[in-house]
C-alpha atoms as a PDB file:
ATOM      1  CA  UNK A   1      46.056  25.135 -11.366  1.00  0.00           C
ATOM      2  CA  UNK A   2      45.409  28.949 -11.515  1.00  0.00           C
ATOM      3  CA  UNK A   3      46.924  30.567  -8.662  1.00  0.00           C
ATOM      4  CA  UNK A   4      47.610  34.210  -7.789  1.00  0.00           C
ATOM      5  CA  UNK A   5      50.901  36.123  -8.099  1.00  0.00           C
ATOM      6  CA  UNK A   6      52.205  37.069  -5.190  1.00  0.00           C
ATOM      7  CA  UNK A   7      54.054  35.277  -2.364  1.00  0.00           C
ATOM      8  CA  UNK A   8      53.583  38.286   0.188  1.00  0.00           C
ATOM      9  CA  UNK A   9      50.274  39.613   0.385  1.00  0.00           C
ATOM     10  CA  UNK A  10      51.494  42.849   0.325  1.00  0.00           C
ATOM     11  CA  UNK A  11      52.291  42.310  -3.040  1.00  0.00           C
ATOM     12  CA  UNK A  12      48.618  41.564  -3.984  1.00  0.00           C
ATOM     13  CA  UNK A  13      46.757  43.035  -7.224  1.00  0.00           C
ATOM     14  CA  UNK A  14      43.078  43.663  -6.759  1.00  0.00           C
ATOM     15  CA  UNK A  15      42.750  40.996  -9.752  1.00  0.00           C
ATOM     16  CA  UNK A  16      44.618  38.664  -7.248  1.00  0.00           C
ATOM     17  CA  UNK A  17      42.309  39.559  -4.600  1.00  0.00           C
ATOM     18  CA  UNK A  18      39.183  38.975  -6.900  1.00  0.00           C
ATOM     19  CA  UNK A  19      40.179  35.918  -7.587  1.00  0.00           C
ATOM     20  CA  UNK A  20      40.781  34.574  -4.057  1.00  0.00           C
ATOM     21  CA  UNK A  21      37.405  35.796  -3.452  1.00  0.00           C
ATOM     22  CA  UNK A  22      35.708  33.801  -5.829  1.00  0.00           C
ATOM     23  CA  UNK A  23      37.261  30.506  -4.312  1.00  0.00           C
ATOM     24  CA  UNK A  24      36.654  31.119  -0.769  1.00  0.00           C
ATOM     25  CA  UNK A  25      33.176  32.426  -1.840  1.00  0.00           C
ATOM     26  CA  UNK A  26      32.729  29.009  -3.073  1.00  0.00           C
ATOM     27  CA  UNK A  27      35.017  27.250  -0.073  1.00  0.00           C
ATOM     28  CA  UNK A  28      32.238  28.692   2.247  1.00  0.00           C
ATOM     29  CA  UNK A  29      29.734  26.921   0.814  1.00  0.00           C
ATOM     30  CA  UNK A  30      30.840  23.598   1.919  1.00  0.00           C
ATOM     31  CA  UNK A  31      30.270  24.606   5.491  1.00  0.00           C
ATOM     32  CA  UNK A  32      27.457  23.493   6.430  1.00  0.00           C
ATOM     33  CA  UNK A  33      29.029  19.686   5.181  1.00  0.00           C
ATOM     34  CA  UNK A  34      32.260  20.249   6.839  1.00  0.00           C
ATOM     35  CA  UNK A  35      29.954  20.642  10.035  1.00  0.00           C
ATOM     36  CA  UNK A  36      27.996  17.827   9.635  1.00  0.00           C
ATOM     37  CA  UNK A  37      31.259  15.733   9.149  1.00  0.00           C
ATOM     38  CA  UNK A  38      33.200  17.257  12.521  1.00  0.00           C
ATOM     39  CA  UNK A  39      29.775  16.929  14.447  1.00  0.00           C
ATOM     40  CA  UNK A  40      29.974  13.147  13.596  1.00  0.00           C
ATOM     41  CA  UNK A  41      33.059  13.277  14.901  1.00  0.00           C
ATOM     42  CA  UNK A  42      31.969  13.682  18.195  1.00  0.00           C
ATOM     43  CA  UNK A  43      30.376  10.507  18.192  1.00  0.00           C
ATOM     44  CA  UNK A  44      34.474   8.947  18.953  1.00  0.00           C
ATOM     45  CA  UNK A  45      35.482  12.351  21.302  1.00  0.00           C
ATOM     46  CA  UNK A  46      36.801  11.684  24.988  1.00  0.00           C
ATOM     47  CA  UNK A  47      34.805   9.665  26.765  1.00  0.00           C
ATOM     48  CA  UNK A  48      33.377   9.017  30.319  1.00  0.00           C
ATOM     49  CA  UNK A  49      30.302  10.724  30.016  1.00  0.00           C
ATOM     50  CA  UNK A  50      26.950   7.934  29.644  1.00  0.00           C
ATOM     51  CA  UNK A  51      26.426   9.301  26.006  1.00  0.00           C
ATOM     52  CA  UNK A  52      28.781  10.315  23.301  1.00  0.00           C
ATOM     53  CA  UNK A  53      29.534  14.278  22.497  1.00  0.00           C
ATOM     54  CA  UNK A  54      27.516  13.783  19.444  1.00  0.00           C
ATOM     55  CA  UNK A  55      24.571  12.666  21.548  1.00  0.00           C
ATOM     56  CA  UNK A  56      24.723  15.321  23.815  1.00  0.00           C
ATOM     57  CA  UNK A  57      24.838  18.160  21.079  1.00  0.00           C
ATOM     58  CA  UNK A  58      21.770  16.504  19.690  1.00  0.00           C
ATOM     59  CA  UNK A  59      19.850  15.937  23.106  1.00  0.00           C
ATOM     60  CA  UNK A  60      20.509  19.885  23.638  1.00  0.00           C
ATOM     61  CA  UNK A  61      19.445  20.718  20.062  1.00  0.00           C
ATOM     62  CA  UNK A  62      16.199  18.609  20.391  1.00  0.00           C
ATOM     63  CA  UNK A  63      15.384  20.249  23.330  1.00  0.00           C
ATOM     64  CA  UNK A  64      15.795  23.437  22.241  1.00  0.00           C
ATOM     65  CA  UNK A  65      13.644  22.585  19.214  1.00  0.00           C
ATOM     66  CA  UNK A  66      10.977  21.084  20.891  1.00  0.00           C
ATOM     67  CA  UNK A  67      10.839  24.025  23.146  1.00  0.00           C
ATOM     68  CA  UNK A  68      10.379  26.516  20.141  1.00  0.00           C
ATOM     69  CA  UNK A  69      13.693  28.242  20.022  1.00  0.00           C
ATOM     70  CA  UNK A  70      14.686  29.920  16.770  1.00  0.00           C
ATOM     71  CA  UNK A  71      16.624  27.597  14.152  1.00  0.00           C
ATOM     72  CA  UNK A  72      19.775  30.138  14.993  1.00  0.00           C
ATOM     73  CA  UNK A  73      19.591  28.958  18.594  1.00  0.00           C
ATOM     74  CA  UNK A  74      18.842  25.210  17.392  1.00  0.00           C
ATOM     75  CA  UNK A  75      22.169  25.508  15.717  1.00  0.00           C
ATOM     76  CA  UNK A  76      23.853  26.920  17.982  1.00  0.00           C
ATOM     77  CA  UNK A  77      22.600  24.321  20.625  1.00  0.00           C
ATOM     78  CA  UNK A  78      23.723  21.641  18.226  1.00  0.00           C
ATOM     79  CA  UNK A  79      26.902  23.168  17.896  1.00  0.00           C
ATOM     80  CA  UNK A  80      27.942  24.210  20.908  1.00  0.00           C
ATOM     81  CA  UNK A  81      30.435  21.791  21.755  1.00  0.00           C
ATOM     82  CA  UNK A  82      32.412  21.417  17.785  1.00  0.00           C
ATOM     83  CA  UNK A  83      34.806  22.909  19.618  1.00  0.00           C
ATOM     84  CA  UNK A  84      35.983  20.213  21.947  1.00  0.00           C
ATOM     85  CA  UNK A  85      37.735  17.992  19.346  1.00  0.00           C
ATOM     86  CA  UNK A  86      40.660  20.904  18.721  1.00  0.00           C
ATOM     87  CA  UNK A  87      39.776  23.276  21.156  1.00  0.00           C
ATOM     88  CA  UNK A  88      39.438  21.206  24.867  1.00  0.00           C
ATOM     89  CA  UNK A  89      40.225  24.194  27.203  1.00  0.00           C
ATOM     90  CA  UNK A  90      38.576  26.792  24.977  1.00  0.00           C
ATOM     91  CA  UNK A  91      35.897  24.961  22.810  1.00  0.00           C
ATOM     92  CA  UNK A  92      32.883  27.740  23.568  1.00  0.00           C
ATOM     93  CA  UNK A  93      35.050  30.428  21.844  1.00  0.00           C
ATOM     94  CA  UNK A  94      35.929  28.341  18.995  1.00  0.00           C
ATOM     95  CA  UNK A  95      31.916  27.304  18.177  1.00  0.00           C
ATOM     96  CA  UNK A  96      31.388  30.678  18.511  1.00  0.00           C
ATOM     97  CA  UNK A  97      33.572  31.928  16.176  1.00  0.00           C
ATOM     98  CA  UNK A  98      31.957  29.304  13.727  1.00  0.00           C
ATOM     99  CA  UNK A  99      28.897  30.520  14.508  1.00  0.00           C
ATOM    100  CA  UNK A 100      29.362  34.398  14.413  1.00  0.00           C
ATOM    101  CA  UNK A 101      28.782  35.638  11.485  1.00  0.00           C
ATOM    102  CA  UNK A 102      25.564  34.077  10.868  1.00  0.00           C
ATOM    103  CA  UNK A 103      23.507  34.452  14.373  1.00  0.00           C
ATOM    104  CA  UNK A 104      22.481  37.219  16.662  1.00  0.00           C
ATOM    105  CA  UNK A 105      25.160  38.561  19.031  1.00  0.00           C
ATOM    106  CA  UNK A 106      22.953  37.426  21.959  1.00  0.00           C
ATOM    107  CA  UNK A 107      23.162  33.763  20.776  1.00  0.00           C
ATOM    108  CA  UNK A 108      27.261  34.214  19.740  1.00  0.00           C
ATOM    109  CA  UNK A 109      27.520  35.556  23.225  1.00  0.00           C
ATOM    110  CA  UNK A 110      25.338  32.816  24.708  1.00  0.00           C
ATOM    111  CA  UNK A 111      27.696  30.027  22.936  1.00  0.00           C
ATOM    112  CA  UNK A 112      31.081  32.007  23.868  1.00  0.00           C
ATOM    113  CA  UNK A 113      30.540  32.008  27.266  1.00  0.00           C
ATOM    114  CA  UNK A 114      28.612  28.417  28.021  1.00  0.00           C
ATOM    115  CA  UNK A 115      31.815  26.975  29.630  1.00  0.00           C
ATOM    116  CA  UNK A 116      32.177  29.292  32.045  1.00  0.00           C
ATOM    117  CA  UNK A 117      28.446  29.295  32.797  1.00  0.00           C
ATOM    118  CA  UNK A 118      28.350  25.567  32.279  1.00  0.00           C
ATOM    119  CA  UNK A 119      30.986  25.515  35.781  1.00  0.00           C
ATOM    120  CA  UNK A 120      28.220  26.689  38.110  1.00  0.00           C
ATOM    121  CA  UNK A 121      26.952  22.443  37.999  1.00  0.00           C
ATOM    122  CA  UNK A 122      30.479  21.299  38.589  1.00  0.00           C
ATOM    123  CA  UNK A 123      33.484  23.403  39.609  1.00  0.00           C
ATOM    124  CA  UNK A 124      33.070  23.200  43.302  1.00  0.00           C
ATOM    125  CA  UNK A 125      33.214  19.508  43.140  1.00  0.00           C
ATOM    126  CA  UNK A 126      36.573  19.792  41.256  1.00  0.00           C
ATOM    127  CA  UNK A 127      38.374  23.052  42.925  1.00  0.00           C
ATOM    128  CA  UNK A 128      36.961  25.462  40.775  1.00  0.00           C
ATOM    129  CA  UNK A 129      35.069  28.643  41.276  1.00  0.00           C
ATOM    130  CA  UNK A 130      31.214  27.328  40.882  1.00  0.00           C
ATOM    131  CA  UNK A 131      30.443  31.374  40.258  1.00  0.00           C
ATOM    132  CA  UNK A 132      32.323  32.096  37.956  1.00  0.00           C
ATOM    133  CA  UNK A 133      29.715  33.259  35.931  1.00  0.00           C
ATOM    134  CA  UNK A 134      29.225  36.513  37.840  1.00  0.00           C
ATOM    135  CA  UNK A 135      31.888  38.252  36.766  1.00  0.00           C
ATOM    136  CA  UNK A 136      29.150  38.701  33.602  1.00  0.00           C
ATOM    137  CA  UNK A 137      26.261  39.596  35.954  1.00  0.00           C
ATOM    138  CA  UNK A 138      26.269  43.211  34.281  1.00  0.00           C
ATOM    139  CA  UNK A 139      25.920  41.752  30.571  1.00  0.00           C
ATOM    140  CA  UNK A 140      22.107  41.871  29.440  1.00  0.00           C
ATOM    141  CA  UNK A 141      22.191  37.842  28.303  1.00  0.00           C
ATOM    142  CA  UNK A 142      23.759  36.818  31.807  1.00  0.00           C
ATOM    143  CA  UNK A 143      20.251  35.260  32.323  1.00  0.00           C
ATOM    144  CA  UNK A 144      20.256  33.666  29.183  1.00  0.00           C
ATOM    145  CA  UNK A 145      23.617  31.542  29.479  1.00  0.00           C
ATOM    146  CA  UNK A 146      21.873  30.936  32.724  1.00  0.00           C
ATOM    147  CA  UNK A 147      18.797  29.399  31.235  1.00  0.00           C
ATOM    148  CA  UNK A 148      20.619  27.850  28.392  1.00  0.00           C
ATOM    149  CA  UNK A 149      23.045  26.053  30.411  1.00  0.00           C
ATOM    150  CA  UNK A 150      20.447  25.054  32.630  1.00  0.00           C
ATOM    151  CA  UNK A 151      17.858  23.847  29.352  1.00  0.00           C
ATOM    152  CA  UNK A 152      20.312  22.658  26.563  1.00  0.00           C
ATOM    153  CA  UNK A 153      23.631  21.724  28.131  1.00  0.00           C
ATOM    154  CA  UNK A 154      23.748  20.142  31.770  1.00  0.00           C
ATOM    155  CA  UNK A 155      20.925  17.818  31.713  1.00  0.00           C
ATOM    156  CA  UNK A 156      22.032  16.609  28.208  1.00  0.00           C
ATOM    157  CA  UNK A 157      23.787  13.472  29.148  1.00  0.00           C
ATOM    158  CA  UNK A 158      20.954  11.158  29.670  1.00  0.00           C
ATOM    159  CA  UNK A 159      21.022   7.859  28.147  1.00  0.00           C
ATOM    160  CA  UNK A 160      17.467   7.111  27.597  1.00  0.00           C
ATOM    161  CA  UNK A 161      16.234  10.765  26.125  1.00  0.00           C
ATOM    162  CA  UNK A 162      14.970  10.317  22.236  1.00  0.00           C
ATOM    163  CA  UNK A 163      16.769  12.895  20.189  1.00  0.00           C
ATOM    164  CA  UNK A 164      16.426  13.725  16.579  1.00  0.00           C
ATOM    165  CA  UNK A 165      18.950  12.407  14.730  1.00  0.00           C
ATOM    166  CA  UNK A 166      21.452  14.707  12.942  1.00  0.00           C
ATOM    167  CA  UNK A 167      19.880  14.213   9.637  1.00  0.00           C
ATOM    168  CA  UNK A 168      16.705  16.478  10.979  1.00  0.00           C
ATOM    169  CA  UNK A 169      19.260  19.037  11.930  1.00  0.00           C
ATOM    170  CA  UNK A 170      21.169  19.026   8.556  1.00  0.00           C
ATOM    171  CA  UNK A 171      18.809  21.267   6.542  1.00  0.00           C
ATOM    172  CA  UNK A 172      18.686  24.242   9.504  1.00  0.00           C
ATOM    173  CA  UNK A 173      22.434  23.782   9.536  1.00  0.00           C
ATOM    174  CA  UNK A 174      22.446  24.521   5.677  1.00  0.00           C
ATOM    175  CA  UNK A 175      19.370  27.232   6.262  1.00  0.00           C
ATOM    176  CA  UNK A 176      22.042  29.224   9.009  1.00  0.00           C
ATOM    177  CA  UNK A 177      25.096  28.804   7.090  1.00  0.00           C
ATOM    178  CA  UNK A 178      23.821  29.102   3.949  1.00  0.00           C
ATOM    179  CA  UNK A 179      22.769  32.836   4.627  1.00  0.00           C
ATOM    180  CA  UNK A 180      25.123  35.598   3.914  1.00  0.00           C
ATOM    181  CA  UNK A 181      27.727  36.242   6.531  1.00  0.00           C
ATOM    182  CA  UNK A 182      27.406  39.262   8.538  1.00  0.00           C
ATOM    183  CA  UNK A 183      30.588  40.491  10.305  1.00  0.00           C
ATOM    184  CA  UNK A 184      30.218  42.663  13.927  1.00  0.00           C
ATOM    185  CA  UNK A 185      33.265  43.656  15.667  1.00  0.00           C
END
């Protein structure tokens, strides 16, 4: 196997560089499969809730579909819980950081923040702080994590709701993902 020559990137040629660019140019464009395969996952995640994780990502997804979003949000509604199976206390950063290089900032920072906005329907129950949320009252999407926690995430547990399945999700995964990656601060 062709590999490059250093063993501290400091050391790197730009011919070494090159070359890792190729492969993780190619890499990337398995992600939209690696997806698919971790969102399946979430059909065995913790339990307790009355539908599996898997369920719930594609009850919020089919609502947001049905309701017109763009296929970035539908994504990102599908997604917005990937993050659960390695990242329990901080899953809405990591789907984020999946998802931001290829949506809008308003929908990254709709996703980033959904736990703490998701709190508002729980966190007084449990010893939380319910408002959490406010500390972001300044941000210009506030009312959008509002509405999409409200739409696409706490009434996405229910047992008897019809959702697509994930195969009518899988090409809008591969439409989002397959674009080119933009990178914002």
């Amino acid at each position: 196997m062709e590999t490059v020559s250093f063993i501290n990137m400091a050391d790197g040629t730009k011919a070494d560089y090159e070359f890792l660019g190729k492969h993780e140019e190619e890499y990337a464009k398995g992600l939209p499969g690696r997806l698919i395969e971790a969102l399946k996952k979430l059909e065995h995640s913790f339990s307790g809730y009355k539908v599996s994780r898997l369920e719930h990502s594609l009850q919020s997804a089919t609502r947001a579909h049905q309701d017109g979003r763009s296929v970035e949000y539908v994504v990102a509604a599908l997604l917005h819980d990937i993050g659960d199976e390695l990242a329990p206390y901080s899953h809405s950063e990591m789907a984020a950081s999946i998802l931001r290089p290829y949506v809008e900032e308003r929908i990254y920072w709709i996703i980033k923040t959904h736990g703490v906005f998701q709190m508002y329907y729980y966190a007084h129950l449990t010893g939380g702080d319910q408002n959490a949320r406010d500390r972001y009252k300044d941000n210009p999407w506030y009312e959008d994590a509002v509405e999409f926690c409200h739409l696409y995430d706490q009434n996405c547990f229910d047992p008897e709701y019809k959702s697509k399945p994930l195969a009518f999700f899988e090409p809008m995964i591969a439409d989002v993902f397959g674009r080119e990656p933009a990178f914002g601060e």
